[in-house]
Protein backbone atom coordinates (compact mmCIF):
# COMPACT_ATOMS: atom_id res chain seq x y z
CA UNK A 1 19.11 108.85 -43.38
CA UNK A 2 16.05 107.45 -45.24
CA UNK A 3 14.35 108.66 -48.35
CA UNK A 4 11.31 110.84 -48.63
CA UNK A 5 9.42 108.05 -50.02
CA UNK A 6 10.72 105.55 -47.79
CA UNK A 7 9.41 107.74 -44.63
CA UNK A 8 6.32 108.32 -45.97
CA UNK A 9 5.38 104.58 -46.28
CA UNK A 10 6.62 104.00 -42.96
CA UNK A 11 4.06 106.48 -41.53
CA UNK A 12 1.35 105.22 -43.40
CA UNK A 13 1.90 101.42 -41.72
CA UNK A 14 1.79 103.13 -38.29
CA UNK A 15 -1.45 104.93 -39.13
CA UNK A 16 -2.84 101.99 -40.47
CA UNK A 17 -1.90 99.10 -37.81
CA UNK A 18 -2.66 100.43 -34.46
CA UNK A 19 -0.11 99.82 -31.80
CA UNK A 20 -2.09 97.24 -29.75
CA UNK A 21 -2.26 94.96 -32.79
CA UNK A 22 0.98 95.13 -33.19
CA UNK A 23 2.14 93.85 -29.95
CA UNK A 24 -0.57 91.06 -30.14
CA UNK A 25 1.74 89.85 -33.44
CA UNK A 26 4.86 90.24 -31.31
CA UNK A 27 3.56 88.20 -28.67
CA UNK A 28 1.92 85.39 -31.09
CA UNK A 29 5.44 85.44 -32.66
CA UNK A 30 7.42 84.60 -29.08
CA UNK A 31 4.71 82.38 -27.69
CA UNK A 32 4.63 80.04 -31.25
CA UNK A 33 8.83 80.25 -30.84
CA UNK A 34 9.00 78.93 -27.61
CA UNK A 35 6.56 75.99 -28.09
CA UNK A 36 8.45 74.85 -30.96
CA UNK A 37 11.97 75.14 -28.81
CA UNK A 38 10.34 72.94 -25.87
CA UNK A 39 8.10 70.11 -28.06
CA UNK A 40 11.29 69.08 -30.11
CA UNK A 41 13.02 67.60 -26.97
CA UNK A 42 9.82 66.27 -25.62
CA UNK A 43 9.48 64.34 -28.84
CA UNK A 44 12.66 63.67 -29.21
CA UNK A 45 12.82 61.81 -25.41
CA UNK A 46 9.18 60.16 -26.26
CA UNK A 47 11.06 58.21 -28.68
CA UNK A 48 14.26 57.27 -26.90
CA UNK A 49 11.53 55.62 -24.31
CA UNK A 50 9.64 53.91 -26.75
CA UNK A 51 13.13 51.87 -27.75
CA UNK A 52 14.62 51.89 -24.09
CA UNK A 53 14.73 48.28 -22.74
CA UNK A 54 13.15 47.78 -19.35
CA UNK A 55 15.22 46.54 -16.07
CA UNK A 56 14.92 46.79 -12.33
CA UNK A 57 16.07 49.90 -10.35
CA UNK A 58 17.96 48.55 -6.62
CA UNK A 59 17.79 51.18 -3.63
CA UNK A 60 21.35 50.68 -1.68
CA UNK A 61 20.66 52.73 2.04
CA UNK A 62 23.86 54.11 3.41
CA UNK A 63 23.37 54.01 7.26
CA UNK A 64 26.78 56.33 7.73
CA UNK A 65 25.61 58.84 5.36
CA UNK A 66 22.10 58.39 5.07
CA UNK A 67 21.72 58.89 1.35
CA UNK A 68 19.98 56.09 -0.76
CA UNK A 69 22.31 54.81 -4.07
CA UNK A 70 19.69 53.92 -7.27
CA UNK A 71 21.64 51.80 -9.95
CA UNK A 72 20.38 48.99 -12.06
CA UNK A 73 20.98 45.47 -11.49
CA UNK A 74 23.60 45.63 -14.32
CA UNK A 75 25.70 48.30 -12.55
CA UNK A 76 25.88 46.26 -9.13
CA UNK A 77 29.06 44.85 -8.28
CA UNK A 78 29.01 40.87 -7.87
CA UNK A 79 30.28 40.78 -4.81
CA UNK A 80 27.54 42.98 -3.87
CA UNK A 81 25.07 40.83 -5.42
CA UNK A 82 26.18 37.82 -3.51
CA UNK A 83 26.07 38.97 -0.13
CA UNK A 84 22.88 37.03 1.31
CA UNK A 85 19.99 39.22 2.60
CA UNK A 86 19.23 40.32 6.19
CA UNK A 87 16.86 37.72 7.90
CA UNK A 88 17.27 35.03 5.90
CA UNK A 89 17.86 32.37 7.35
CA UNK A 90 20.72 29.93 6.20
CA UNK A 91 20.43 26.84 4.49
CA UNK A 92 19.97 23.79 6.39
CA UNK A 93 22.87 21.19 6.92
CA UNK A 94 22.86 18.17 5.71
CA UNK A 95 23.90 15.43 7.91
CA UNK A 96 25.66 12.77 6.68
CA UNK A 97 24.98 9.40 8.39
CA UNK A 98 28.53 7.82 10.33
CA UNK A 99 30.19 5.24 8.81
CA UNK A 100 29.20 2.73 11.66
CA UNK A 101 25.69 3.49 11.29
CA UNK A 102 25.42 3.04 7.02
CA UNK A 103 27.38 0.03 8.21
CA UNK A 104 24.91 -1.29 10.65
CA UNK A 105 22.04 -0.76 7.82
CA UNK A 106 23.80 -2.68 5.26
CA UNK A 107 23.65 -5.44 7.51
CA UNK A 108 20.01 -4.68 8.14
CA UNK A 109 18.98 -4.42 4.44
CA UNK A 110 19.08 -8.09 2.53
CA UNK A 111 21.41 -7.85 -0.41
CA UNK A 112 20.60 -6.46 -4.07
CA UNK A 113 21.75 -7.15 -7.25
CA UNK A 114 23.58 -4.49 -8.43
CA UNK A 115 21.95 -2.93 -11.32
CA UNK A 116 23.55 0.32 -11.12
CA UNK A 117 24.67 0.22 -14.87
CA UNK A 118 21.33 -0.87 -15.95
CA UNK A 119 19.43 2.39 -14.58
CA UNK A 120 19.40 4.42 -17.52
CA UNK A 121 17.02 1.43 -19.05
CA UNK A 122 14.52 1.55 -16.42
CA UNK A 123 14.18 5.35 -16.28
CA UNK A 124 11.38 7.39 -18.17
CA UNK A 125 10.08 4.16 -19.31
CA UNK A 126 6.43 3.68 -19.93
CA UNK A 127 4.34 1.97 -16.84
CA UNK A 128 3.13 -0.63 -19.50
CA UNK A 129 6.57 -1.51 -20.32
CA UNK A 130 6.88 -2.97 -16.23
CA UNK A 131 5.83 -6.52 -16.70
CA UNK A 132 8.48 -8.27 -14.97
CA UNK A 133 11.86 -7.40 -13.62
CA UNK A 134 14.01 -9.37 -16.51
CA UNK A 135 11.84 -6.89 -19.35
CA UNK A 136 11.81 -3.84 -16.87
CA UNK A 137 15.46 -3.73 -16.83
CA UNK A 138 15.73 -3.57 -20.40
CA UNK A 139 15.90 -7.78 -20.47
CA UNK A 140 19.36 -8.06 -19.16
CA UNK A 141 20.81 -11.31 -18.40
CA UNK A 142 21.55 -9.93 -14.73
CA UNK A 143 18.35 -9.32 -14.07
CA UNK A 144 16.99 -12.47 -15.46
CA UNK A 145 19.21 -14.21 -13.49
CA UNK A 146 18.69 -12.06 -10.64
CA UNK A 147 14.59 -12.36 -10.71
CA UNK A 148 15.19 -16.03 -11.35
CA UNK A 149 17.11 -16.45 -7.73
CA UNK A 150 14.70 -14.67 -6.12
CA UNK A 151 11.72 -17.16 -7.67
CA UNK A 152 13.68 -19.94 -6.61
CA UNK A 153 14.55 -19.16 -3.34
CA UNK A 154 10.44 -18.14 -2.83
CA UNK A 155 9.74 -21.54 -3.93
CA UNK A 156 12.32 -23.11 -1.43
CA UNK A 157 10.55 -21.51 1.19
CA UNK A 158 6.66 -22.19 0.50
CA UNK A 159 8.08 -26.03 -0.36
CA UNK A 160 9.57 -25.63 3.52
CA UNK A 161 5.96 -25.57 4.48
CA UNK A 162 4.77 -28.58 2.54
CA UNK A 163 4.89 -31.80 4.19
CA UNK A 164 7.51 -33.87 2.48
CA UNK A 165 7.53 -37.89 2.31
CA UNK A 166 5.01 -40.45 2.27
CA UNK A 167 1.22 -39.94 2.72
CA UNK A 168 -0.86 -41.68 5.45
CA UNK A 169 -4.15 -42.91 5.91
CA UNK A 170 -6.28 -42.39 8.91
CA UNK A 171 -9.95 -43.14 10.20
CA UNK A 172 -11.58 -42.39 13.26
CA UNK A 173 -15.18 -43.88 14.80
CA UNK A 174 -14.99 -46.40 11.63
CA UNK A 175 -15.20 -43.62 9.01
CA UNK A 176 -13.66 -44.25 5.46
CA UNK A 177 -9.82 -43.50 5.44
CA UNK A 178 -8.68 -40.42 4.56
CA UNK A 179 -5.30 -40.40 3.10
CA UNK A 180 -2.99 -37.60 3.61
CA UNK A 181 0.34 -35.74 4.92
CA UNK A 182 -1.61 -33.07 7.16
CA UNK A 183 -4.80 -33.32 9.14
CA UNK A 184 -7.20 -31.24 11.20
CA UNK A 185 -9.86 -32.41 13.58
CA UNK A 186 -12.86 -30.17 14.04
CA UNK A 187 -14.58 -31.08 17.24
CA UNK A 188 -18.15 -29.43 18.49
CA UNK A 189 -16.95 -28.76 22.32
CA UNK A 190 -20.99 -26.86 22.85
CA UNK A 191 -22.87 -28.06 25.74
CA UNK A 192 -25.23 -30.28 23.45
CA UNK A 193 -21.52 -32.64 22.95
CA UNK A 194 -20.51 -32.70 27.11
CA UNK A 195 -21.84 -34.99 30.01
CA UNK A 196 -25.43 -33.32 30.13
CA UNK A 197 -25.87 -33.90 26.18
CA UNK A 198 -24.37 -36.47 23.90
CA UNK A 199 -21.30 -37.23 26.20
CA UNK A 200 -18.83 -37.49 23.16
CA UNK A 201 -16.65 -34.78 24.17
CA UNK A 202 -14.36 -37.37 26.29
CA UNK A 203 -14.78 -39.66 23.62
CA UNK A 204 -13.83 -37.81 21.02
CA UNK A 205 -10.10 -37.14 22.82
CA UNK A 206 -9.89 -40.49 22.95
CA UNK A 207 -10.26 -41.08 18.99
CA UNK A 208 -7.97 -38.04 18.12
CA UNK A 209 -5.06 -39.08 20.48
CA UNK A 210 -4.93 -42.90 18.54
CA UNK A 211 -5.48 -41.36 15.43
CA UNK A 212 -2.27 -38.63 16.17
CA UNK A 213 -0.54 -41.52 17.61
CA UNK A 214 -0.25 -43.27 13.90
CA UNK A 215 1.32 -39.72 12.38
CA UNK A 216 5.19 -40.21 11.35
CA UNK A 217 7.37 -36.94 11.91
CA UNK A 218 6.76 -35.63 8.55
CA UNK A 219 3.10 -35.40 9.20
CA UNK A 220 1.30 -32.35 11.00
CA UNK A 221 -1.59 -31.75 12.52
CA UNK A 222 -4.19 -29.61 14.14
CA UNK A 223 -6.95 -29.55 16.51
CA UNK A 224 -9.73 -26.90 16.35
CA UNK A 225 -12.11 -27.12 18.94
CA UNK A 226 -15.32 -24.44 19.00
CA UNK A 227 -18.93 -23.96 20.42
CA UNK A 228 -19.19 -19.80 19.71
CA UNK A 229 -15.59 -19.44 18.73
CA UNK A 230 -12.76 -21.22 17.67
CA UNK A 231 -10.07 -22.86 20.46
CA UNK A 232 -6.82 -24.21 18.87
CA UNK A 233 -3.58 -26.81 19.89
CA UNK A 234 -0.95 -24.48 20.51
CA UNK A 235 -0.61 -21.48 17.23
CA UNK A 236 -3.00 -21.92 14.46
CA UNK A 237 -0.73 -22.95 12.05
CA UNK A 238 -0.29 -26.78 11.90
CA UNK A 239 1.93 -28.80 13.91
CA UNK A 240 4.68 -31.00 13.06
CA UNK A 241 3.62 -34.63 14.42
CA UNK A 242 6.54 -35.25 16.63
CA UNK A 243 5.96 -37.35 20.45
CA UNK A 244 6.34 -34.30 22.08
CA UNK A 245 3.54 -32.75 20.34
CA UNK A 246 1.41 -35.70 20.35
CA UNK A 247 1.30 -35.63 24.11
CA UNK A 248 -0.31 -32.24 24.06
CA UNK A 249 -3.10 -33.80 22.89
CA UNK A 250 -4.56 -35.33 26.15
CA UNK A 251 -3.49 -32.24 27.74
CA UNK A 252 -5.52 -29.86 25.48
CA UNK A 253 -8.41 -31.58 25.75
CA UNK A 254 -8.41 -31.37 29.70
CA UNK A 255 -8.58 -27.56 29.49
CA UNK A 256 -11.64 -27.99 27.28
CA UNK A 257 -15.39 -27.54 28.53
CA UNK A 258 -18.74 -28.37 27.02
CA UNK A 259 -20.97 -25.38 27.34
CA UNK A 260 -22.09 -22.84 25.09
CA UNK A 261 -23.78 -22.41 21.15
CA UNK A 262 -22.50 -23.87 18.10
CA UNK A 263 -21.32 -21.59 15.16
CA UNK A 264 -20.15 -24.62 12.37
CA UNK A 265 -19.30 -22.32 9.60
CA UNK A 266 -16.87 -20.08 12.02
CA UNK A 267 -14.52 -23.23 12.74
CA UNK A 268 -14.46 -24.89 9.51
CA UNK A 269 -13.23 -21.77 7.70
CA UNK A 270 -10.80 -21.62 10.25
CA UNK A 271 -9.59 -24.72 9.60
CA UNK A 272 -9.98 -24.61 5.85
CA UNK A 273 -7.53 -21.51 6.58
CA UNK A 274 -4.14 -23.50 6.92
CA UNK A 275 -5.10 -25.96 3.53
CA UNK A 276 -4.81 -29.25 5.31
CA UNK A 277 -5.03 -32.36 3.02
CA UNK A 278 -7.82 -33.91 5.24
CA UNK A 279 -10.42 -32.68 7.71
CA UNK A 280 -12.29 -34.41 10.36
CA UNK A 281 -15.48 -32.51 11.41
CA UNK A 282 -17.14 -34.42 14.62
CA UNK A 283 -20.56 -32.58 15.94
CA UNK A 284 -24.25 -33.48 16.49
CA UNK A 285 -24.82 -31.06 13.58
CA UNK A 286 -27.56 -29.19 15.90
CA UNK A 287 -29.03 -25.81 14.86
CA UNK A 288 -27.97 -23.37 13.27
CA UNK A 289 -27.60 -25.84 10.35
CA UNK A 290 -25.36 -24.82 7.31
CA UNK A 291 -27.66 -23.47 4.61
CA UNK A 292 -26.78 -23.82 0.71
CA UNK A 293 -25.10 -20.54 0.63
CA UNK A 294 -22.18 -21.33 3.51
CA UNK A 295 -21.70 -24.79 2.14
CA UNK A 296 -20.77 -23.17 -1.20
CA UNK A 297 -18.70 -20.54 0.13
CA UNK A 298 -17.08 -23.77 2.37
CA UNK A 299 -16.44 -25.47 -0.95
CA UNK A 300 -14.43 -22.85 -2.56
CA UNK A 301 -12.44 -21.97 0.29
CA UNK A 302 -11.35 -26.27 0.12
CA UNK A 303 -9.96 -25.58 -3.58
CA UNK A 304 -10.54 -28.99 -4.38
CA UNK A 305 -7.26 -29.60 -2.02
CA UNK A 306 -9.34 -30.47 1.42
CA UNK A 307 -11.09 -33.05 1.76
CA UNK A 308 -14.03 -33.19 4.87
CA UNK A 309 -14.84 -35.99 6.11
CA UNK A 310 -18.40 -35.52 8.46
CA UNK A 311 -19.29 -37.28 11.37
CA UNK A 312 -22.42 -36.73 13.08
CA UNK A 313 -23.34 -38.19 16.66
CA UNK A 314 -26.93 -38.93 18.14
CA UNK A 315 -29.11 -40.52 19.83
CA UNK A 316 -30.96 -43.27 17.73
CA UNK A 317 -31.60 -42.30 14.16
CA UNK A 318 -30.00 -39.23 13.14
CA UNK A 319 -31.38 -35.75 12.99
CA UNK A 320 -32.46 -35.41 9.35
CA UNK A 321 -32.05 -31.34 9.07
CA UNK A 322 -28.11 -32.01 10.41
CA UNK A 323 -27.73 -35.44 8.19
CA UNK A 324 -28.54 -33.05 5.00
CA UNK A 325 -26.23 -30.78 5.38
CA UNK A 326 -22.83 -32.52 6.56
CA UNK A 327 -23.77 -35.02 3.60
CA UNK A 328 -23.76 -32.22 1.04
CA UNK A 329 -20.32 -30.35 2.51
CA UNK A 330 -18.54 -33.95 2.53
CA UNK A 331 -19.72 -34.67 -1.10
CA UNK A 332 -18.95 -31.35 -2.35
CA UNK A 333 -15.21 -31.99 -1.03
CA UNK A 334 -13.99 -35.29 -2.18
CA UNK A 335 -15.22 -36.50 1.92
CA UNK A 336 -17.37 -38.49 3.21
CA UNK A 337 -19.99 -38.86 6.10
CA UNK A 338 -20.34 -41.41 8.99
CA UNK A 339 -22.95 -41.03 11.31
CA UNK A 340 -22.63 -42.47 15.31
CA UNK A 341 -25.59 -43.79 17.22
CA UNK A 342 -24.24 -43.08 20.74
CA UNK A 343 -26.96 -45.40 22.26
CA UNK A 344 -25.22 -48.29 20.70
């Protein structure tokens, strides 16, 4: 039971604070309570995610039971992990060549040096540092040997080509003799050289098969005869001088015709192609003459190892324009020029 005074202050609150304020207060009170129950977790998760490390969420889809499985990569099994994935498709085999068949291309391949130890030297090695087998595999003495084999046995082979034994000397329609071991004879078969011309086409086989017919077996030889375009003896490379060969002479020169334009420059860089010691050029020299610019070119392409050795043919004193320049291409080459009055 409370006191008189106590009652009396009681009653006085009541007639001071209305009843409507005081249920505003109560309500405040509840409202500011239960935002300070739910912001503590909310801040208290905010910083669980700020520290949480990131991964990947998988989706497993039971078919059966039609529910979906989430779990991180972490929590899959490894077997699971390993099976492959639908509509991939599998790796390719690799096939493995038979033995008969790596056996066939070993035969096939020429044989290496084996430099299987010395790999390690060669890679990751600056392109500068490449500057010969012998330094590119670190300067081992297999590889020196090795690169020297392969020198020699390139040198055997170009030497193969070379003529071997004695030179000879040869000279046809009283030109100066030209020594050598191989020879090519340039002969102008265009219409101005046949029967209606000069004539000096039948001559000229004449010349050639005497001056083949003093080659020993080491020699070789080669005949180029043009008007527009080149016609050779046999391949273009030159032939060895043996009797058999010789005899194709005659017979090469009996599918030959006089007819046609000349083109000089064509069949003496043809010629000049297969570096013979010695060439013979026999023409009238008729237009188009050589100008200074082809003879140059024609003296560079003889090296200073082929020698040409002009001879013009005419009819009383020879065509100045054609003398000029068949002089100037035999000087320039070591050669020299002979010219053949065919009235005489």
């Amino acid at each position: 039971m409370s006191s008189p005074v106590e009652s009396t202050t009681a009653d006085r609150i009541r007639t001071t604070i209305p009843a409507w304020g005081m249920s505003l207060v109560l309500h405040l009170a509840i409202m500011l309570t239960i935002a300070l129950v739910t912001t503590a977790p909310m801040v208290s998760r905010g910083l669980e995610e700020s520290v949480r490390e990131g991964g990947i969420v998988l989706v497993q889809s039971d078919a059966a039971t039609r529910e979906d499985r989430y779990f991180t990569e972490a929590d899959q099994p490894q077997n699971e992990l390993a099976k492959p994935q639908e509509n991939v498709a599998p790796p390719t085999p690799q096939v493995q060549p038979s033995e008969a068949a790596t056996d066939a291309l070993d035969e096939l391949l020429p044989e290496q040096p084996n430099n299987a130890a010395l790999a390690p030297a060669v890679f990751g090695q600056p392109l500068s540092a490449f500057k010969g087998a012998g330094k590119a595999l670190g300067g081992s003495q297999a590889a020196q040997e090795a690169e020297a084999a392969a020198v020699a046995s390139e040198r055997a082979a170009l030497d193969a080509l070379i003529p071997q034994g004695p030179t000879t000397k040869v000279s046809i329609f009283g030109s100066a003799k030209a020594e050598g071991r191989t020879f090519t004879f340039v002969v102008d078969r265009s219409a101005s050289m046949g029967e209606d011309g000069l004539g000096m086409l039948g001559v000229a086989q004449t010349q050639l098969e005497a001056a083949v017919a003093g080659l020993g077996p080491t020699h070789r030889f080669q005949i180029v005869a043009y008007n527009q375009r080149p016609t050779y003896l046999g391949p273009k490379q030159m032939t060895p001088a043996t009797e058999e060969n010789k005899k194709l002479v005659k017979q090469f020169f009996l599918t030959l015709g006089a007819y046609g334009s000349t083109e000089h420059e064509i069949a003496l860089v043809t010629a000049l192609a297969a570096q013979p010691d010695v060439i013979f050029l026999l023409t009238d020299g008729g237009d188009p003459y050589l100008h200074a610019g082809q003879i140059r070119r024609l003296w560079e392409l003889a090296r200073g190892k082929t020698s040409i050795h002009c001879i013009q043919f005419g009819a009383g004193p020879p065509l100045a324009e054609a003398a000029d320049w068949m002089k100037r291409l035999a000087e320039g080459t070591g050669g020299s020029y002979t010219y053949v009055d065919v009235n005489r």
